[in-house]
C-alpha atoms as a PDB file:
ATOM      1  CA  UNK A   1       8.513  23.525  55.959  1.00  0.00           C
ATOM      2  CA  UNK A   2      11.778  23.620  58.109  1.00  0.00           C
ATOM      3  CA  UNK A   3      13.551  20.811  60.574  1.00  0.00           C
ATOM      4  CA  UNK A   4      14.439  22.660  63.572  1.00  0.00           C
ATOM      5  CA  UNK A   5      18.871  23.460  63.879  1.00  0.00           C
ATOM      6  CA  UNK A   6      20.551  20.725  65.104  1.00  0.00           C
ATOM      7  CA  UNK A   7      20.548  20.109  68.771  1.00  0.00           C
ATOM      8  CA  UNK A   8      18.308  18.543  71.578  1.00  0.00           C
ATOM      9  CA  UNK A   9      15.273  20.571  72.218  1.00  0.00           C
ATOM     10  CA  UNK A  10      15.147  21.872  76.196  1.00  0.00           C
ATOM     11  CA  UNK A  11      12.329  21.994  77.881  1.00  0.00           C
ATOM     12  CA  UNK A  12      10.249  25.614  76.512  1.00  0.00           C
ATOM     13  CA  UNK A  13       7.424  28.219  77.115  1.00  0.00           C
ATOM     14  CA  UNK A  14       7.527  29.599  73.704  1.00  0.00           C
ATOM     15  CA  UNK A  15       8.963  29.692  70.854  1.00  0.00           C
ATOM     16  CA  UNK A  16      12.707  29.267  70.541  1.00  0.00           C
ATOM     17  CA  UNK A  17      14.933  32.306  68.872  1.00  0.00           C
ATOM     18  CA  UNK A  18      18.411  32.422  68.179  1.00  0.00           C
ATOM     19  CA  UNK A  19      20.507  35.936  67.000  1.00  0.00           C
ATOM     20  CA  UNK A  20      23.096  36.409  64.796  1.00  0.00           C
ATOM     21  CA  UNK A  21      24.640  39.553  65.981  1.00  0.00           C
ATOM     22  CA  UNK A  22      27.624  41.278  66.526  1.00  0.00           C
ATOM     23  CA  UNK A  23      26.739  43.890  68.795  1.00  0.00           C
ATOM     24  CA  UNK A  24      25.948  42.978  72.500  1.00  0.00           C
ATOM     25  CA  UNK A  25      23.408  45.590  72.893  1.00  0.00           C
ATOM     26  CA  UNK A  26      21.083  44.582  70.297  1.00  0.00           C
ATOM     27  CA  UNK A  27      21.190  41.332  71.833  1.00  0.00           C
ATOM     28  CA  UNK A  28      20.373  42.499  75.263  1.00  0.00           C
ATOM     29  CA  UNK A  29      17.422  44.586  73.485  1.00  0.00           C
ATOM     30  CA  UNK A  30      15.848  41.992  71.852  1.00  0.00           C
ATOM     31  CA  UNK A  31      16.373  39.829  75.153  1.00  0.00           C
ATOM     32  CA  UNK A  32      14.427  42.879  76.579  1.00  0.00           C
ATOM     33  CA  UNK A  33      11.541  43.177  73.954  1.00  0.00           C
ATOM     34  CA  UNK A  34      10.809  39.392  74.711  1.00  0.00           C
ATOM     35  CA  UNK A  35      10.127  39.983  78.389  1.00  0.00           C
ATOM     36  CA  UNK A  36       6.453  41.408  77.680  1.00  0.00           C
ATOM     37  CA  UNK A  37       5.878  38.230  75.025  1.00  0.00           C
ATOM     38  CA  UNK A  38       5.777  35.244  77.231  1.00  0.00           C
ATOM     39  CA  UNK A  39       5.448  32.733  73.579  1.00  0.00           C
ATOM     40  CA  UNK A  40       8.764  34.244  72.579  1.00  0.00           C
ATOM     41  CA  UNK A  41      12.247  32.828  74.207  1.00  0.00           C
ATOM     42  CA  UNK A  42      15.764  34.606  73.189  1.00  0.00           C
ATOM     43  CA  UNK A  43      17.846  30.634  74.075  1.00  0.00           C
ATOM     44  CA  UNK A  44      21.243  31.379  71.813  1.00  0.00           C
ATOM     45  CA  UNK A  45      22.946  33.938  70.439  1.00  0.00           C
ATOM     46  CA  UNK A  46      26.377  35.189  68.350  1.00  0.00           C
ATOM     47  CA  UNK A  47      28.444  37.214  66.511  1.00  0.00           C
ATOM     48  CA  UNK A  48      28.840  34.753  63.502  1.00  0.00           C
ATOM     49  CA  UNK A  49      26.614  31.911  61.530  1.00  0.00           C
ATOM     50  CA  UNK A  50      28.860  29.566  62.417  1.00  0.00           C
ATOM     51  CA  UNK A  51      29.186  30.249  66.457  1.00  0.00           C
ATOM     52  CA  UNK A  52      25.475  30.086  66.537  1.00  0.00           C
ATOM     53  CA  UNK A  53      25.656  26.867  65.067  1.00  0.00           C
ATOM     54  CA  UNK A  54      28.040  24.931  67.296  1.00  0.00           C
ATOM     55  CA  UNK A  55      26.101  26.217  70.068  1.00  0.00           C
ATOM     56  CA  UNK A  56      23.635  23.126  69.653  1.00  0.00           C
ATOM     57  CA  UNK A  57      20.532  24.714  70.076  1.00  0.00           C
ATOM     58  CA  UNK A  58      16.978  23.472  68.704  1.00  0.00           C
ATOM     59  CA  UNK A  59      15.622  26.562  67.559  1.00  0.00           C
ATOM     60  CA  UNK A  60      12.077  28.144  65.304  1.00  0.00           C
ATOM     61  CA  UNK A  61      13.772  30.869  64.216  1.00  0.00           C
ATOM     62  CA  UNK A  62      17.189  32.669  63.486  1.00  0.00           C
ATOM     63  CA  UNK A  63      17.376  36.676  63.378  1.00  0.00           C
ATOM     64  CA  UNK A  64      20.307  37.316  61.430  1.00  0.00           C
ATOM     65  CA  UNK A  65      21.672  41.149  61.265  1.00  0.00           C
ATOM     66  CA  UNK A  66      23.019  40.957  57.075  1.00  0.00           C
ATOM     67  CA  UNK A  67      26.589  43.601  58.289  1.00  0.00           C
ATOM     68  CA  UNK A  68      28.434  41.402  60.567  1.00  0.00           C
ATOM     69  CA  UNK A  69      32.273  41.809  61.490  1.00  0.00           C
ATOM     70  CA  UNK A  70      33.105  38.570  60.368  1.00  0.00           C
ATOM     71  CA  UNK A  71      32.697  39.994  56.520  1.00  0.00           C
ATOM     72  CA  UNK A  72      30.838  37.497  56.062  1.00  0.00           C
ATOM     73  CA  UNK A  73      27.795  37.699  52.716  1.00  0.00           C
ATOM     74  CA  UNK A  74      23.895  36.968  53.662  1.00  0.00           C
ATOM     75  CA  UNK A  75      23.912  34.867  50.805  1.00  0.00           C
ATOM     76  CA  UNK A  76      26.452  32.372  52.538  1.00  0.00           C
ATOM     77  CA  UNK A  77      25.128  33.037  55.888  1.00  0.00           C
ATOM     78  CA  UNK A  78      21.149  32.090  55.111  1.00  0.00           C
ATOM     79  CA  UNK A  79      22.571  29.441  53.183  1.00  0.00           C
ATOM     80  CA  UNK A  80      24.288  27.528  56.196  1.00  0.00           C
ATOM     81  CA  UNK A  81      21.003  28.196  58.324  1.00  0.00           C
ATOM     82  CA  UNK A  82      18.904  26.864  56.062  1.00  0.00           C
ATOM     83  CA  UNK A  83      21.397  23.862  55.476  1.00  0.00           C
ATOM     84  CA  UNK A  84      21.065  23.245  59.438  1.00  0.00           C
ATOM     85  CA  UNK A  85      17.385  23.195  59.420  1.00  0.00           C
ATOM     86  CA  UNK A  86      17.027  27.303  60.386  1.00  0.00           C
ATOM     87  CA  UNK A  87      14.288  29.805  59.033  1.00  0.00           C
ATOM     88  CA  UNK A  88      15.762  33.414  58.745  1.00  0.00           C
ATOM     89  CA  UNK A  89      14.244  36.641  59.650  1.00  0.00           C
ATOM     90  CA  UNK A  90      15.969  39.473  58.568  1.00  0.00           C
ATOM     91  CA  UNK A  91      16.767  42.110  61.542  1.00  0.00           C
ATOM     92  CA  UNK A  92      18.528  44.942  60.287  1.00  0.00           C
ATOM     93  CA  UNK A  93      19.025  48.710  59.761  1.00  0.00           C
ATOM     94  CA  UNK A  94      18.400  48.123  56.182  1.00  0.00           C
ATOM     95  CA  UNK A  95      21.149  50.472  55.330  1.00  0.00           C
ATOM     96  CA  UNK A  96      22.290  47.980  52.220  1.00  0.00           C
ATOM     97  CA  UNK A  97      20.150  47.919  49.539  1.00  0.00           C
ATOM     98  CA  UNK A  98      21.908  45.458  47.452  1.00  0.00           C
ATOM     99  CA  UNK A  99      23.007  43.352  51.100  1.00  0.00           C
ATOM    100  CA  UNK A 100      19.003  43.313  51.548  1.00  0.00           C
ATOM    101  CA  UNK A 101      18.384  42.070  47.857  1.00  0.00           C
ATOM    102  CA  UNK A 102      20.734  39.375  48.421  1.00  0.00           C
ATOM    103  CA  UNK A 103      18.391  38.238  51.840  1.00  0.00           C
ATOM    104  CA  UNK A 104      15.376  38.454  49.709  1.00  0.00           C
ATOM    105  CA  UNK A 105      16.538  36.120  47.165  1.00  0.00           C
ATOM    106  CA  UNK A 106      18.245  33.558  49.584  1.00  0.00           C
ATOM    107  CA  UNK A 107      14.911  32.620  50.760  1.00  0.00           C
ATOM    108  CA  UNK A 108      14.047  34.175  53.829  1.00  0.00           C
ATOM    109  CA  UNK A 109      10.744  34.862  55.678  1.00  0.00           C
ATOM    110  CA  UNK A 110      10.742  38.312  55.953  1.00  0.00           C
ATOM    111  CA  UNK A 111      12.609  41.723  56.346  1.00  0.00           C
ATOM    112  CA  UNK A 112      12.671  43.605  59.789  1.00  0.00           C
ATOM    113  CA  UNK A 113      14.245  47.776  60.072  1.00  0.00           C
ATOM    114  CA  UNK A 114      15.654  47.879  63.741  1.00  0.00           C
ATOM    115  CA  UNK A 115      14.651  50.767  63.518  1.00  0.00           C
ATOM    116  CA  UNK A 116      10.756  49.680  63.476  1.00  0.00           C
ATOM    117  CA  UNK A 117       8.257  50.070  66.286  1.00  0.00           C
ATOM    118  CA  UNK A 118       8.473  46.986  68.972  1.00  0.00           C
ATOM    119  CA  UNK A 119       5.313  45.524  68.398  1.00  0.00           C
ATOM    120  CA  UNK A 120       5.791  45.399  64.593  1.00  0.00           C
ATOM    121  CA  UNK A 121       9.264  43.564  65.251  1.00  0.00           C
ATOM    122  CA  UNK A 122       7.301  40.836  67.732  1.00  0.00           C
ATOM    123  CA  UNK A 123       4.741  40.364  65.590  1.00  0.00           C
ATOM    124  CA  UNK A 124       7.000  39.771  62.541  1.00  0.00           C
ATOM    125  CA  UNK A 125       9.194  37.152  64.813  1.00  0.00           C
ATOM    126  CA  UNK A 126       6.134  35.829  66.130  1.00  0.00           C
ATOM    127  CA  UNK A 127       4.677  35.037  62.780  1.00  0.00           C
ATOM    128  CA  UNK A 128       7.636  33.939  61.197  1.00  0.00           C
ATOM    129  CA  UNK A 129       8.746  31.684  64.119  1.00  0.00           C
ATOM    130  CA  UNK A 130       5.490  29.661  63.053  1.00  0.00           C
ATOM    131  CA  UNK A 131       6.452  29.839  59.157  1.00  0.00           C
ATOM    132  CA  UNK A 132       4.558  32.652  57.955  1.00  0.00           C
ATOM    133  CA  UNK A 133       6.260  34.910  55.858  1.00  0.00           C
ATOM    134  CA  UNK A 134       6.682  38.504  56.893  1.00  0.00           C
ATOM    135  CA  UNK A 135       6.353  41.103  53.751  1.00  0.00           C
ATOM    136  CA  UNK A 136       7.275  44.028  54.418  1.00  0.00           C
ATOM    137  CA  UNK A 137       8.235  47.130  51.805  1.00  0.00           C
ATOM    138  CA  UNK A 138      11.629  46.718  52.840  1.00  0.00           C
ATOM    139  CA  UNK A 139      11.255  43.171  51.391  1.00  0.00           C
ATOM    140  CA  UNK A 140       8.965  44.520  48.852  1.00  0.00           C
ATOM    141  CA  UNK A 141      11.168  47.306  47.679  1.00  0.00           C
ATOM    142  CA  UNK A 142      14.439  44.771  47.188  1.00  0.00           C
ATOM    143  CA  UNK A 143      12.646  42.410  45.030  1.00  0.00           C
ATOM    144  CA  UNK A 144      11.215  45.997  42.854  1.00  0.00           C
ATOM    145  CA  UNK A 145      14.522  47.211  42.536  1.00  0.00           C
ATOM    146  CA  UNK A 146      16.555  43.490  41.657  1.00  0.00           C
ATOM    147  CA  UNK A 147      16.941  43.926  38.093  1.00  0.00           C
ATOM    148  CA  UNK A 148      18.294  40.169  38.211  1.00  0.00           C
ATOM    149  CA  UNK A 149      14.798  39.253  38.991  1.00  0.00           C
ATOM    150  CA  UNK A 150      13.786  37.012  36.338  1.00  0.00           C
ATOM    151  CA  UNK A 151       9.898  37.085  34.967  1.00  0.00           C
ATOM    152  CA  UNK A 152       8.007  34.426  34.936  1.00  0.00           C
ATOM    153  CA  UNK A 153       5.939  33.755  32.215  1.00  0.00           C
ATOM    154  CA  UNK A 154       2.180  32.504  33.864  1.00  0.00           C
ATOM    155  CA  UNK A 155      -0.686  31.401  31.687  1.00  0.00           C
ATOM    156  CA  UNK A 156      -4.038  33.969  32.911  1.00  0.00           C
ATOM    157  CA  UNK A 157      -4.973  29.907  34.347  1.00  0.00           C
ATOM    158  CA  UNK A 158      -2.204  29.663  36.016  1.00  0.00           C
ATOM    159  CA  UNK A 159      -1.502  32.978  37.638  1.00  0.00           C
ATOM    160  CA  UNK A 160      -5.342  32.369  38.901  1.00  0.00           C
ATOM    161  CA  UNK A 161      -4.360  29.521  40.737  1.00  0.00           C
ATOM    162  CA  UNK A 162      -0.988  30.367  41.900  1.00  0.00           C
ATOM    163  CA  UNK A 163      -3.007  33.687  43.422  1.00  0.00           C
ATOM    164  CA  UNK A 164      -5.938  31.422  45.133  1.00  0.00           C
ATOM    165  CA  UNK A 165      -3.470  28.787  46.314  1.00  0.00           C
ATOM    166  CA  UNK A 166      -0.631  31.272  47.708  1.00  0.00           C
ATOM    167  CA  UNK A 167      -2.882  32.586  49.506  1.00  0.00           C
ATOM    168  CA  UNK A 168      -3.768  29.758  51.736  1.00  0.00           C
ATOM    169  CA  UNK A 169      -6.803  27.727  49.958  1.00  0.00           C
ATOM    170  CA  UNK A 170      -6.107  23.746  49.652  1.00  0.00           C
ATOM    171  CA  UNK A 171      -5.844  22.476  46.155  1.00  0.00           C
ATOM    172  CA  UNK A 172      -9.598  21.260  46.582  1.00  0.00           C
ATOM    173  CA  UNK A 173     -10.774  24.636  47.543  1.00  0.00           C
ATOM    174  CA  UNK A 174      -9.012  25.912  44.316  1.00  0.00           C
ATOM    175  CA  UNK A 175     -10.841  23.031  42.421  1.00  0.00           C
ATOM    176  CA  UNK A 176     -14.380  24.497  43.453  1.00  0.00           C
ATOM    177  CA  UNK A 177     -13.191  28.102  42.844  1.00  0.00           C
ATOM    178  CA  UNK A 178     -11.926  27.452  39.238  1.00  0.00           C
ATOM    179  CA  UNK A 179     -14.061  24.601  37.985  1.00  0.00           C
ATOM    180  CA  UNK A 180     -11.117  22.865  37.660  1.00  0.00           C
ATOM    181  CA  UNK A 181     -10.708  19.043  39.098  1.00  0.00           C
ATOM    182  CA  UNK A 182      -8.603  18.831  42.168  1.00  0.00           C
ATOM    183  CA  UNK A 183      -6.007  16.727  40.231  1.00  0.00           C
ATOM    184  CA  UNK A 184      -5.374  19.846  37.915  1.00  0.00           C
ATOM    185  CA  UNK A 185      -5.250  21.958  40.546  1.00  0.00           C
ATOM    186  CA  UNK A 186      -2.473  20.055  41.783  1.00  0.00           C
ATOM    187  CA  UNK A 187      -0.871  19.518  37.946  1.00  0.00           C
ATOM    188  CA  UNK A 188      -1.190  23.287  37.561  1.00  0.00           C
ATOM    189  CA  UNK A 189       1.037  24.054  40.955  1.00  0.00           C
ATOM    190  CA  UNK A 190       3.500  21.881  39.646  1.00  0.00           C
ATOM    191  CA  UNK A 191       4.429  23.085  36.710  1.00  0.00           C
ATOM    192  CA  UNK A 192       4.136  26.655  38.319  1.00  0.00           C
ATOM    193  CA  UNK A 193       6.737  25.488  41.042  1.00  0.00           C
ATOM    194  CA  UNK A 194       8.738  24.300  37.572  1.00  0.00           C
ATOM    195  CA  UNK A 195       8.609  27.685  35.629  1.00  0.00           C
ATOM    196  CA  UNK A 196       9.806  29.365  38.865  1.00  0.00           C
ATOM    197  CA  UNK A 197      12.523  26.750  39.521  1.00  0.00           C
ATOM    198  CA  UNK A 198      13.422  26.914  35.811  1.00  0.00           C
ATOM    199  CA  UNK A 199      13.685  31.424  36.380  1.00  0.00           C
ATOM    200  CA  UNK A 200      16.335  30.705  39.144  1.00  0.00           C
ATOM    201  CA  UNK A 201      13.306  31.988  41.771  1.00  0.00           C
ATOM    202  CA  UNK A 202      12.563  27.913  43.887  1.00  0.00           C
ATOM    203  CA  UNK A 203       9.066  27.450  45.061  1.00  0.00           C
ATOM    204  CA  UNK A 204       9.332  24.583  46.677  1.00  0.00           C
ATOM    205  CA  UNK A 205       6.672  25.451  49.743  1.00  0.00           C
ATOM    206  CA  UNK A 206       3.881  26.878  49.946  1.00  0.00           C
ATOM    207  CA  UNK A 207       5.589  29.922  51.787  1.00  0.00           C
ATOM    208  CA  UNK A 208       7.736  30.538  48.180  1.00  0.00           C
ATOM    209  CA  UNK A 209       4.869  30.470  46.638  1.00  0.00           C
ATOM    210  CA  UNK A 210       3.505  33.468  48.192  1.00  0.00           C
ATOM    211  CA  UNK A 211       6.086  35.376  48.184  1.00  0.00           C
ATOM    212  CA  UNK A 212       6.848  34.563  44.426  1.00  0.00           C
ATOM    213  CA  UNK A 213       3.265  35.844  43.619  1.00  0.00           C
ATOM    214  CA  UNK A 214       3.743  38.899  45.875  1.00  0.00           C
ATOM    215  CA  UNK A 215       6.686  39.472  43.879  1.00  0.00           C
ATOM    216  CA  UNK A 216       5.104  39.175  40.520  1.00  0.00           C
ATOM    217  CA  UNK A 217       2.021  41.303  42.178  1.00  0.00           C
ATOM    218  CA  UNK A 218      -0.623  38.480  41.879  1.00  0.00           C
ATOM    219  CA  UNK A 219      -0.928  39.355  45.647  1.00  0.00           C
ATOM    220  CA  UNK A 220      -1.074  42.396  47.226  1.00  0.00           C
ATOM    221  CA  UNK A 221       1.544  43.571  49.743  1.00  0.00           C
ATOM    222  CA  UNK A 222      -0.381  42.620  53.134  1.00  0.00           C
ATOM    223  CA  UNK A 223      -0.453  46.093  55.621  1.00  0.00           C
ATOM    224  CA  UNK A 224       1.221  44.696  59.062  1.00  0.00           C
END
């Protein structure tokens, strides 16, 4: 789904992480958490988008905290990490209801409280440093309470096969599930990605998909 940010990729044991933060001790905590999760490797971090950026660094995955000192909006800042080649995990206290509807709606992977327990957090980063998406109710409960969030309106045909695909079968699969011929399959997930597109809600991967039909609750919230 995602090009890796910009930079020449050094020699790694795991998967590469990079922080947006603005307060050293969350840094050095994270740093910490990563010790007992050999596949995970804290290689940059910084108190803005933009520092993070010049730093160079070929990286899976960018935690960004969505209150930084800079002033700086999520909106922009997922923006420019996604521009570089960056998927975003949300870390954050979650104290912003309308900062953490913004991160929903940029496009992110996933939602993360600081204040959750340590596994949950490394198994969120772990997944989404691989491209899954991480739903959590945090994420959940932004999209519910978005009154900007536009309804799509899904033929009972199509909201079958957005639920069957989105949730991980191959168009072919979908064909054999639905009776349908493989080249519908794939002429219904297009004009699916279209309506969405057309709502202001982009589904270009597979990834948007899902969390478009989690959204419109074709999918249930998956327990973490």
């Amino acid at each position: 789904m995602w090009g890796n940010c910009c930079g020449v990729q050094s020699p790694s044991i795991g998967k590469r992480i990079g922080i947006v933060e603005d307060h050293e001790s969350m840094v050095l905590g994270v740093g910490a958490m990563f010790t007992g999760r050999p596949e995970l490797e804290l290689v940059a971090s910084s108190e803005t988008v933009p520092g993070l950026l010049t730093q160079q660094q070929e990286l899976d995955l960018v935690l960004l905290d969505l209150r930084l000192a800079d002033g700086s909006s999520p909106t922009a800042n997922i923006d420019a990490l996604h521009a570089a080649g960056c998927p975003v995990l949300v870390y954050t206290g979650a104290e912003n209801p309308y900062l953490v509807r913004l991160a929903a709606k940029a496009g992110v992977l996933g939602i993360v409280r600081k204040s959750a327990p340590v596994d949950l957090v490394l198994d969120a980063i772990e997944a989404a440093a691989v491209g899954e998406a991480v739903i959590t109710t945090e994420w959940a409960a932004a999209v519910d309470a978005d009154p900007e969030l536009d309804a799509v309106d899904l033929s009972p045909r199509q909201q079958e096969v957005l639920s069957l695909y989105a949730s991980g079968e191959k168009a072919d699969r979908v064909a054999r599930l639905t009776g349908l011929s493989t080249e519908t399959v794939n002429d219904y997930v297009g004009r699916i990605r279209a309506k969405y597109a057309a709502a202001g809600r982009p589904a270009g991967t597979k990834v948007d998909l899902y969390q478009r039909a989690v959204e419109d609750g074709l999918l249930p919230i998956p327990e973490r």
